[in-house]
N, C-alpha and C. Protein backbone atom coordinates (compact mmCIF):
# COMPACT_ATOMS: atom_id res chain seq x y z
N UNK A 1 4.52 7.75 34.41
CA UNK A 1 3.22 8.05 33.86
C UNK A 1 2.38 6.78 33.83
N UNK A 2 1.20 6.86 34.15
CA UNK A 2 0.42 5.40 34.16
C UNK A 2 -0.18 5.61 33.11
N UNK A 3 -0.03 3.75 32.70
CA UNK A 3 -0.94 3.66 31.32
C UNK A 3 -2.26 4.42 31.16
N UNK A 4 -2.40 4.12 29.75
CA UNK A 4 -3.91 4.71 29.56
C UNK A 4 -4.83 3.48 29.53
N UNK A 5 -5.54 3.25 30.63
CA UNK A 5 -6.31 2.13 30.67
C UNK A 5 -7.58 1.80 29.12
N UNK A 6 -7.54 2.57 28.52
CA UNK A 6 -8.65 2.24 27.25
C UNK A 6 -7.41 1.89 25.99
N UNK A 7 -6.43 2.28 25.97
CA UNK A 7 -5.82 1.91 25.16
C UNK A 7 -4.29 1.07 25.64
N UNK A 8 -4.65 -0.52 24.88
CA UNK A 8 -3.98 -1.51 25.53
C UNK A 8 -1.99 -1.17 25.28
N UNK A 9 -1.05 -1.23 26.23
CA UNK A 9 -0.22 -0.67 26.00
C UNK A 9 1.22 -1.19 24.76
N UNK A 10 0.59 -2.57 23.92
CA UNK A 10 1.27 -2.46 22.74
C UNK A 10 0.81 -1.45 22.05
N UNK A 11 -0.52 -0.98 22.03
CA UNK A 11 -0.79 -0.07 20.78
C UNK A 11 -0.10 1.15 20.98
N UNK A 12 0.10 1.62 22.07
CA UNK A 12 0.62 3.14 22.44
C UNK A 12 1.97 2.98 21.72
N UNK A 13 2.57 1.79 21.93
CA UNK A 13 4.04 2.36 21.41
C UNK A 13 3.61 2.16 19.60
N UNK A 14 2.86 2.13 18.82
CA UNK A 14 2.80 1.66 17.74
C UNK A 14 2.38 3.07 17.00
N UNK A 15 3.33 3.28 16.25
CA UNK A 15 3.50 4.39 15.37
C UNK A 15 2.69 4.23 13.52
N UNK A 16 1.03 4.27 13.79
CA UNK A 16 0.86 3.71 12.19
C UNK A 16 1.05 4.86 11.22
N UNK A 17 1.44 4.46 10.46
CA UNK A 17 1.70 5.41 9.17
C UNK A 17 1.04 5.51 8.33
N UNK A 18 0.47 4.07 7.48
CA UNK A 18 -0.32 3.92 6.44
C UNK A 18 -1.35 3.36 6.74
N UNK A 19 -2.35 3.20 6.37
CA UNK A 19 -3.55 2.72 5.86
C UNK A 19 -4.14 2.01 4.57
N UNK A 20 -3.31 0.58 4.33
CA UNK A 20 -3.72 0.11 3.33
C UNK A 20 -5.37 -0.17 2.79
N UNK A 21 -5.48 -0.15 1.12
CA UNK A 21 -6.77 -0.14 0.84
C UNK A 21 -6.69 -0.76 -0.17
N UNK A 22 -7.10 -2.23 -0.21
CA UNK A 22 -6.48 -2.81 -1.80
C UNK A 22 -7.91 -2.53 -2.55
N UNK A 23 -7.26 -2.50 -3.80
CA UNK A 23 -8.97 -1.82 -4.76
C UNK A 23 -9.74 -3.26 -4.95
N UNK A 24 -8.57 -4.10 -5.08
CA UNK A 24 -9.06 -5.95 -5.68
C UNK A 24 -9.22 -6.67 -4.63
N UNK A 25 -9.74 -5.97 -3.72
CA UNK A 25 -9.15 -6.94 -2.45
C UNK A 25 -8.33 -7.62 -1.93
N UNK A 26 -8.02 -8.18 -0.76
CA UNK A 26 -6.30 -8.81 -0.43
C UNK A 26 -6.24 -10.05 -0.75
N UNK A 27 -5.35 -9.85 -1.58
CA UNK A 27 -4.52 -10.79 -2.03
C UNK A 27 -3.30 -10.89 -2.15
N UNK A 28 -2.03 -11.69 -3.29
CA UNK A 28 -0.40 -11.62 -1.89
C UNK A 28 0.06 -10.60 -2.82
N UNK A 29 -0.82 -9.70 -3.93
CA UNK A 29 0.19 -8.53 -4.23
C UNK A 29 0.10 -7.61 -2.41
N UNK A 30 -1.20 -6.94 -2.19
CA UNK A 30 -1.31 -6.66 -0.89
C UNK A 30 -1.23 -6.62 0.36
N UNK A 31 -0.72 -8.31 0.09
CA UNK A 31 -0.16 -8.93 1.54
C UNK A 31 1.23 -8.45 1.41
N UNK A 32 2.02 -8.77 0.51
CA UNK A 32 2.95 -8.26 0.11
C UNK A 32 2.99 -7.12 0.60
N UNK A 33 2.66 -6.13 0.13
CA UNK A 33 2.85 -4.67 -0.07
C UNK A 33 2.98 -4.24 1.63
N UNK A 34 1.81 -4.72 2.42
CA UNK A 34 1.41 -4.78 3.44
C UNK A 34 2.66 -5.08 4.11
N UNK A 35 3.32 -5.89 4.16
CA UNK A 35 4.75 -6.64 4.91
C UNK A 35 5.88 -5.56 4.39
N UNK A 36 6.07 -4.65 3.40
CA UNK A 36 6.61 -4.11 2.69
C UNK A 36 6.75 -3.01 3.96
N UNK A 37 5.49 -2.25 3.85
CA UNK A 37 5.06 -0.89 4.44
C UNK A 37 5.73 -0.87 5.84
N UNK A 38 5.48 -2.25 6.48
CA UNK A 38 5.67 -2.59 8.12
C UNK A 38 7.07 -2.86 7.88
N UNK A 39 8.29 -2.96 7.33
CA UNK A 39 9.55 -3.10 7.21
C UNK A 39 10.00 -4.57 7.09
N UNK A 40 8.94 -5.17 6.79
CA UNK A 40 8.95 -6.49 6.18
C UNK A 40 10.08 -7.78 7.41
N UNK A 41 10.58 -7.02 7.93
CA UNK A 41 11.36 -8.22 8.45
C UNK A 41 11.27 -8.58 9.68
N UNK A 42 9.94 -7.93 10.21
CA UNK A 42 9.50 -8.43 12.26
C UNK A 42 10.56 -7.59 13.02
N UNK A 43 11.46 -7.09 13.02
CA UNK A 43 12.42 -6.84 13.69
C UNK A 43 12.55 -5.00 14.42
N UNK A 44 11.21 -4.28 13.75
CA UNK A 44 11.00 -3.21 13.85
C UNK A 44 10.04 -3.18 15.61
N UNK A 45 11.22 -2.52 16.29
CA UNK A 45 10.51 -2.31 17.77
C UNK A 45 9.50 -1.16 17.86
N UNK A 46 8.83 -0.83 16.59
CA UNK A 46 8.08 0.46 16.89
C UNK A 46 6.78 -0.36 16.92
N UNK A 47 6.70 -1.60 16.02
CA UNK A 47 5.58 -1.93 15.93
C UNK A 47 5.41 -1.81 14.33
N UNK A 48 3.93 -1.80 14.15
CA UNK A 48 3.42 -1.77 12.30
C UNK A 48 3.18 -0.72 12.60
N UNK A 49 4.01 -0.13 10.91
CA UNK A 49 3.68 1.06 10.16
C UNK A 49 2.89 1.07 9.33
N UNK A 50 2.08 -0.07 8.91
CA UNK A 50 0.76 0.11 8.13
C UNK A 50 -0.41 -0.93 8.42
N UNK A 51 -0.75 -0.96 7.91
CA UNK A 51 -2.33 -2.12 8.55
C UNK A 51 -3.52 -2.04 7.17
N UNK A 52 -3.70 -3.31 7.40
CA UNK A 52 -4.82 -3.33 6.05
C UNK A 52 -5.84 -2.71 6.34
N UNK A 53 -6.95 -2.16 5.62
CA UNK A 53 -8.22 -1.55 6.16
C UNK A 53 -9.18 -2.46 5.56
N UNK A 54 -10.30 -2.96 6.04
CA UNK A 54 -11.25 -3.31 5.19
C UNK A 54 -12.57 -2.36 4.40
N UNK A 55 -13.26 -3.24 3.84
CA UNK A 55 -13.92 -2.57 3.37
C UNK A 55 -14.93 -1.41 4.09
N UNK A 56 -15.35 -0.13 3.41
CA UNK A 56 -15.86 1.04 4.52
C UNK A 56 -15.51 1.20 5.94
N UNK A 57 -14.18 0.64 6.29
CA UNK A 57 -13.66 1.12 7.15
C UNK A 57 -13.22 2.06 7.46
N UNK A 58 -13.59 3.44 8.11
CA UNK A 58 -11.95 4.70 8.07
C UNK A 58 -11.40 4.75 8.31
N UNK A 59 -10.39 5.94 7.56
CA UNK A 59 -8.98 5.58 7.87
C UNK A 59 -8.82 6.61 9.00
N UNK A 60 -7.87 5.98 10.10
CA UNK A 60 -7.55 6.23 11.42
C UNK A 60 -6.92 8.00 10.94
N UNK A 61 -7.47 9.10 12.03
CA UNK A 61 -6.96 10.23 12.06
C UNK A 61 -5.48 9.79 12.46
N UNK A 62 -4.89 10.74 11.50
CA UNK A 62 -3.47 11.08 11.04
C UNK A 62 -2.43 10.01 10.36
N UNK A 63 -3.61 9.41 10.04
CA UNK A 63 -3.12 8.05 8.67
C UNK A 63 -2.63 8.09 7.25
N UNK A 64 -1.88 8.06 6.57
CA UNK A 64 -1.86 7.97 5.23
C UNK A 64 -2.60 7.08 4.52
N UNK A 65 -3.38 7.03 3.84
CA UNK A 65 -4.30 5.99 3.50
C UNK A 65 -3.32 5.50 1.90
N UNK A 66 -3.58 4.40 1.92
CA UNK A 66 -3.01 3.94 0.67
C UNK A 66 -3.55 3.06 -0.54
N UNK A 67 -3.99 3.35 -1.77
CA UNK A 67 -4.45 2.45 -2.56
C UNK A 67 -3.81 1.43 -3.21
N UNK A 68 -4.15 0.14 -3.26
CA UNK A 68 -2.83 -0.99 -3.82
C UNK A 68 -3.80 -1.87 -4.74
N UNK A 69 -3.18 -1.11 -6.53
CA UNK A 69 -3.87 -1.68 -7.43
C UNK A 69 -2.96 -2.90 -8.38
N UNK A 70 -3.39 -3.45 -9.23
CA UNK A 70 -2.94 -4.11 -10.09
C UNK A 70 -2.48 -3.40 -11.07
N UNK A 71 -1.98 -3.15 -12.12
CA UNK A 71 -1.36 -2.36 -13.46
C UNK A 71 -2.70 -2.64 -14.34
N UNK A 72 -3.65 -3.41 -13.96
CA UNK A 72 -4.53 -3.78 -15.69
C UNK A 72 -5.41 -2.42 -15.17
N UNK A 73 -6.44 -2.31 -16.72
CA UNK A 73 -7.64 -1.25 -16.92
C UNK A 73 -8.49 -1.20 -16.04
N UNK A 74 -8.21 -2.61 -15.50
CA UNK A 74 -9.91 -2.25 -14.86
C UNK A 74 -9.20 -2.09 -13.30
N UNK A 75 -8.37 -2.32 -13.01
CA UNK A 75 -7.43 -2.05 -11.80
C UNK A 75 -7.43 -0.53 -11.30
N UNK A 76 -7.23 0.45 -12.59
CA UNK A 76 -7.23 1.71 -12.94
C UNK A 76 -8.48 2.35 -12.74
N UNK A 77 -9.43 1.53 -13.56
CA UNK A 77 -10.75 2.09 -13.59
C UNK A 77 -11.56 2.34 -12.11
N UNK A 78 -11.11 0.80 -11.05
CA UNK A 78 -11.42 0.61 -10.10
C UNK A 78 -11.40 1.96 -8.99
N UNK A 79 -9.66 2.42 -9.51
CA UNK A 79 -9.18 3.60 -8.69
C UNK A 79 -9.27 4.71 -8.99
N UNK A 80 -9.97 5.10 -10.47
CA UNK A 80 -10.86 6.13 -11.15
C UNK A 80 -11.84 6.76 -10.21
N UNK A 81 -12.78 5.27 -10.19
CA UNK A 81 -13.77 5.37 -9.38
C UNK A 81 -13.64 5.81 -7.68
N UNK A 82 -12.95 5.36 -7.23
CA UNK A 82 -12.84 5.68 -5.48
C UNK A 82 -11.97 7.40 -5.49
N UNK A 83 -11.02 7.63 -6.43
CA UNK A 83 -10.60 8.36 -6.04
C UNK A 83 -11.72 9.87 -6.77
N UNK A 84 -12.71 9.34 -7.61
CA UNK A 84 -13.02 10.52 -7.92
C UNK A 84 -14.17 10.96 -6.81
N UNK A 85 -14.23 9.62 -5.79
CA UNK A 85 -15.30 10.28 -4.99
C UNK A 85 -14.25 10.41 -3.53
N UNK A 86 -13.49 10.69 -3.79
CA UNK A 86 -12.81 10.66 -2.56
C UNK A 86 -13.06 12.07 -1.68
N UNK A 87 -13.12 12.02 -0.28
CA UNK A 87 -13.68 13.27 0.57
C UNK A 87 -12.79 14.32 0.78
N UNK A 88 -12.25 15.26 -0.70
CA UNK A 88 -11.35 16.17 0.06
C UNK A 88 -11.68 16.81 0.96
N UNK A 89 -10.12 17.20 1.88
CA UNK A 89 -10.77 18.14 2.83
C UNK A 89 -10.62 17.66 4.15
N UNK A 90 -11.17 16.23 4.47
CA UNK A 90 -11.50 15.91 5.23
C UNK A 90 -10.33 14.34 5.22
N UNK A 91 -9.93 14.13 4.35
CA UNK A 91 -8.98 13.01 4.04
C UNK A 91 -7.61 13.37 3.16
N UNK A 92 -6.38 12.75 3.78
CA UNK A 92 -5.32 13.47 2.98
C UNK A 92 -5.75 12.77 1.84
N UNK A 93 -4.78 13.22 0.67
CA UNK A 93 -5.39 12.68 -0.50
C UNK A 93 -4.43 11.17 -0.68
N UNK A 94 -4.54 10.04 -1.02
CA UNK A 94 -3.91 8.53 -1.10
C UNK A 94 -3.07 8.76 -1.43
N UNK A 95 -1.98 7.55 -1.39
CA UNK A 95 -0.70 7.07 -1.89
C UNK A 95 -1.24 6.41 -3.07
N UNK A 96 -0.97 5.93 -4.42
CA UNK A 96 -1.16 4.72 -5.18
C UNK A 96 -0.13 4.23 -5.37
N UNK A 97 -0.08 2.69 -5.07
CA UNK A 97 0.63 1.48 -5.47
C UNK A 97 0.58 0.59 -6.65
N UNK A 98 0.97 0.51 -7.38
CA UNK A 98 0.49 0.16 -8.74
C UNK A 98 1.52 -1.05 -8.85
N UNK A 99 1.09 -2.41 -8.84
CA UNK A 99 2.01 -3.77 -8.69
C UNK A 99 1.68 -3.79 -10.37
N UNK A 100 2.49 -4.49 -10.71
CA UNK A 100 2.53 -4.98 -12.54
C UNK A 100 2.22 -6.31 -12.36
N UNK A 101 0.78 -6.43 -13.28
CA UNK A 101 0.57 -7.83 -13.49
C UNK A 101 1.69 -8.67 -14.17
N UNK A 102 2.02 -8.24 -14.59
CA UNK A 102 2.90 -8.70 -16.13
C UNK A 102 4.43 -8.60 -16.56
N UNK A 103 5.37 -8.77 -17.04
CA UNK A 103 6.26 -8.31 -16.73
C UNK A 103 6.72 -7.07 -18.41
N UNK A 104 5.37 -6.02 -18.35
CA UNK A 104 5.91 -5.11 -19.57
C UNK A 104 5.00 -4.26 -18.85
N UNK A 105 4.80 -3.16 -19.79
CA UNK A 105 4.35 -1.72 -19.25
C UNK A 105 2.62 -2.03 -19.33
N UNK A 106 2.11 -1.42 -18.45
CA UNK A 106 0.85 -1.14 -18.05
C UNK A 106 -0.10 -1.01 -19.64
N UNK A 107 -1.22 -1.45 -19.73
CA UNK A 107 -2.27 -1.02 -21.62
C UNK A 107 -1.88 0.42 -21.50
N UNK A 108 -2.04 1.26 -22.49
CA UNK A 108 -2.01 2.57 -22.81
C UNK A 108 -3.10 2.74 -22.13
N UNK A 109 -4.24 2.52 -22.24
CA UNK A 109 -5.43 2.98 -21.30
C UNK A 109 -5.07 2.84 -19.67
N UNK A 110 -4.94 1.75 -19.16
CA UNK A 110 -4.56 2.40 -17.98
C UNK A 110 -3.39 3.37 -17.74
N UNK A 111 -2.30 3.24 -18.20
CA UNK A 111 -1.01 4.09 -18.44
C UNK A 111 -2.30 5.96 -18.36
N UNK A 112 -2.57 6.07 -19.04
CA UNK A 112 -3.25 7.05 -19.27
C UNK A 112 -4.31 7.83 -18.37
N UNK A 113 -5.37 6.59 -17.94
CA UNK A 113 -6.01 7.02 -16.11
C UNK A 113 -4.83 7.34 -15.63
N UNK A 114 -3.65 6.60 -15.16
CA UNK A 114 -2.56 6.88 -14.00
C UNK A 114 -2.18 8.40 -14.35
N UNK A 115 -1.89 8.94 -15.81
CA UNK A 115 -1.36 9.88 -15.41
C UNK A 115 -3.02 11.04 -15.04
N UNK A 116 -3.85 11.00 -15.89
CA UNK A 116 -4.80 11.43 -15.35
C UNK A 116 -5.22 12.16 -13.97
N UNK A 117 -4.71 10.83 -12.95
CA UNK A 117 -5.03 10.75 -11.69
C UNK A 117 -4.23 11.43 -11.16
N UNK A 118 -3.04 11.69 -11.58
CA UNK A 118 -2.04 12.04 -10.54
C UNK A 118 -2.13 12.79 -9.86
N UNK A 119 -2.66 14.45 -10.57
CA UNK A 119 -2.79 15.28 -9.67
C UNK A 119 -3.88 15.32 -8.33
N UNK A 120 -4.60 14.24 -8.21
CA UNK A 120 -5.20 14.02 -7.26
C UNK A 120 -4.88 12.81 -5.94
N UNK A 121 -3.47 12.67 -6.25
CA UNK A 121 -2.76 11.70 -5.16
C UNK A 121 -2.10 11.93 -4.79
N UNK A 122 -1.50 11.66 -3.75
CA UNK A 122 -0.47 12.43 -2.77
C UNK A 122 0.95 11.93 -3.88
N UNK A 123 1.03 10.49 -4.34
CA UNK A 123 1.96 10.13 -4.96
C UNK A 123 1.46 8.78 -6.04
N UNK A 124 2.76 8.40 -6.83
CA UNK A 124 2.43 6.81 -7.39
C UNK A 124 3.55 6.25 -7.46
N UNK A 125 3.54 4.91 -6.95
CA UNK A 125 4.82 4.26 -6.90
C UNK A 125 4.48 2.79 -7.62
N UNK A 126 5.29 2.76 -8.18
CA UNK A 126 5.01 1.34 -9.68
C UNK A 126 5.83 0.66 -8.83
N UNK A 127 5.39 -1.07 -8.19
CA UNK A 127 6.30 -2.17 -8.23
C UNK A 127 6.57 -2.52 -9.35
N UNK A 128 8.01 -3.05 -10.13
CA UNK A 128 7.49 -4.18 -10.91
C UNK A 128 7.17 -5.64 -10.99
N UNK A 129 6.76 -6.32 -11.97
CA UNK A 129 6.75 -7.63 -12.06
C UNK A 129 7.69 -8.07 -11.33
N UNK A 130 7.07 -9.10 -9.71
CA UNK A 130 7.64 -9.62 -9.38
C UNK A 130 7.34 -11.18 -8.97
N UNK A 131 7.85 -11.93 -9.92
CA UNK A 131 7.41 -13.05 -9.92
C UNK A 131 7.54 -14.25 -9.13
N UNK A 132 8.31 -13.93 -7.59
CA UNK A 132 8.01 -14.68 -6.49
C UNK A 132 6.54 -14.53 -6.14
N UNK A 133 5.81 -13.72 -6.60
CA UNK A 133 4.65 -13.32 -5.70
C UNK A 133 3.62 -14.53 -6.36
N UNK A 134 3.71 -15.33 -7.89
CA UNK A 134 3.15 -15.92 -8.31
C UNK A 134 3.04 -17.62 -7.15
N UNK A 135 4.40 -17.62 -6.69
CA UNK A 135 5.06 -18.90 -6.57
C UNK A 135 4.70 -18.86 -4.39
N UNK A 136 4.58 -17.85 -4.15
CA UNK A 136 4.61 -17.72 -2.37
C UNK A 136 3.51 -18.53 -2.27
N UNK A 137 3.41 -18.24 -0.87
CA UNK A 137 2.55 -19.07 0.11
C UNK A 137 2.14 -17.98 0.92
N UNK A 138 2.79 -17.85 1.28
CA UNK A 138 2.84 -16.31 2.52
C UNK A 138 3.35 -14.75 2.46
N UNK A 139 3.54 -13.83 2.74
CA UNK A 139 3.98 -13.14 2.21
C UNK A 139 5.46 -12.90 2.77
N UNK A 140 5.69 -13.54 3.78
CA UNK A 140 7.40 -14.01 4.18
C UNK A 140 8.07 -14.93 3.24
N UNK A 141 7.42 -15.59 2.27
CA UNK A 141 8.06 -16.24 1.63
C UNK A 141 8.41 -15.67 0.30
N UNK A 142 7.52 -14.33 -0.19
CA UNK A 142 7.60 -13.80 -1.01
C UNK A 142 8.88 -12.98 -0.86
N UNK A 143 9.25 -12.64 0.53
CA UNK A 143 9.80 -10.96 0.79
C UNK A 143 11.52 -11.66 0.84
N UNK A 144 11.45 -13.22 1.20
CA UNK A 144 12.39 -13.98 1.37
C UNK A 144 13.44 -13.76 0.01
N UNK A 145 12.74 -12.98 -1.45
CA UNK A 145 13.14 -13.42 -2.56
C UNK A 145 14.13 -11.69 -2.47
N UNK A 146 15.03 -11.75 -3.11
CA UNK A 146 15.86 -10.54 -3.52
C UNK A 146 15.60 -9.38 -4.19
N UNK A 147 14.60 -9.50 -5.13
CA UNK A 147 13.88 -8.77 -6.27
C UNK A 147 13.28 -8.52 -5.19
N UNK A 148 12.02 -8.89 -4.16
CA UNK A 148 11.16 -8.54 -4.19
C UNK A 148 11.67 -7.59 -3.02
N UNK A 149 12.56 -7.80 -1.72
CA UNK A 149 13.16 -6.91 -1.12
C UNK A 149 13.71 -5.59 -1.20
N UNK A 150 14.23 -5.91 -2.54
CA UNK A 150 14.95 -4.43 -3.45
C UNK A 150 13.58 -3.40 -3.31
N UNK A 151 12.34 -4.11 -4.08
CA UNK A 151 11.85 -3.61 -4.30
C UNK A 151 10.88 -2.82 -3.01
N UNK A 152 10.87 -3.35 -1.98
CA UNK A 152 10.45 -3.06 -0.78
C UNK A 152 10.98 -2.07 -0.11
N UNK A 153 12.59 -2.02 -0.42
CA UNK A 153 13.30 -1.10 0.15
C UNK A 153 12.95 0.53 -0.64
N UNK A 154 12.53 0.52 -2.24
CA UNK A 154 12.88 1.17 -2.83
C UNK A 154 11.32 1.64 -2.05
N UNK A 155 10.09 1.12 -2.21
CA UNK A 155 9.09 1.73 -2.12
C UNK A 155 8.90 2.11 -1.19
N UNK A 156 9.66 1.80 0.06
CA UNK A 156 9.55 2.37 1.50
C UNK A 156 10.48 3.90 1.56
N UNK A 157 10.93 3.90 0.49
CA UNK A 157 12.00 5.38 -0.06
C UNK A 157 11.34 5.94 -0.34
N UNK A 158 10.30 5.73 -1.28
CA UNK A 158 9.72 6.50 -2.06
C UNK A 158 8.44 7.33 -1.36
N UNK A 159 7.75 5.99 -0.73
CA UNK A 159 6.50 6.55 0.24
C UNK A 159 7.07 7.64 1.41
N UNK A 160 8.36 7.65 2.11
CA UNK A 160 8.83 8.36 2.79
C UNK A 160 9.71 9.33 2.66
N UNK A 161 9.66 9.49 1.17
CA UNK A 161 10.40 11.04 0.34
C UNK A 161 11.94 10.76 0.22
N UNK A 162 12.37 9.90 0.66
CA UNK A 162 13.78 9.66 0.59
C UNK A 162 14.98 9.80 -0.91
């Protein structure tokens, strides 16, 4: 079969799955998360399973789009806001990622948006406090740490029903 000349032939073999969307913009919870989604360790011959989106960018037909917030109120509030205008219908409804600033449970007020929201997300998956992410450089140096792997493994379970 000959290539498809408009589309360059790493992308063909590249299977994306997600569609990251950080609410705070990227930073190494997101970079993180981001390295997480893609199987974190380079070694995946399919290619990336997720990709950051920027801002008013859309998300690619037959994408999972994903929101990646912080645990604080206004993190919540942020994702109040996008998801209450979000385009059903026309967009599956998000994943939310909810990283913990901190290492204890979310304010009661946000705790409270989250459950709020739920029924309008495909899912929610809580990292917790993981405090290589304070100390990285990169987000290989973060994923390098044990905690934060566990936790990579678990959320790549979770996003994929496992």
């Amino acid at each position: 079969m000959a290539p498809n000349p408009v589309v360059p032939a790493q992308l063909e073999r590249t299977v994306l799955r997600y569609g990251l969307m950080p609410v705070h913009g990227y930073d190494i919870a997101s970079a993180v998360v981001l390295q997480m989604l893609n199987g974190g360790d380079g070694d995946d011959r399919r290619g990336p399973r997720a990709r950051g989106l920027g801002p008013g960018e859309p998300v690619p037909h037959g994408v999972q789009p994903v929101l990646v917030t912080p645990s604080t109120v206004y993190g919540t509030v942020q994702v109040e806001a996008i998801v209450r205008n979000w385009p059903t219908g026309t967009l599956p409804a998000p994943w939310l990622i909810v990283v913990a600033d901190v290492p204890a449970r979310p304010a009661v007020a946000a705790r409270y948006r989250l459950r709020a929201l739920g029924g309008r997300l495909a899912g929610t998956a809580y990292l917790p406090y993981l405090p290589a992410l304070r100390s990285a450089e990169r987000p290989e140096d973060a994923l390098a740490d044990a905690a934060v792997a566990r936790a990579a493994v678990q959320l790549r379970a979770q996003l994929e029903g496992k």
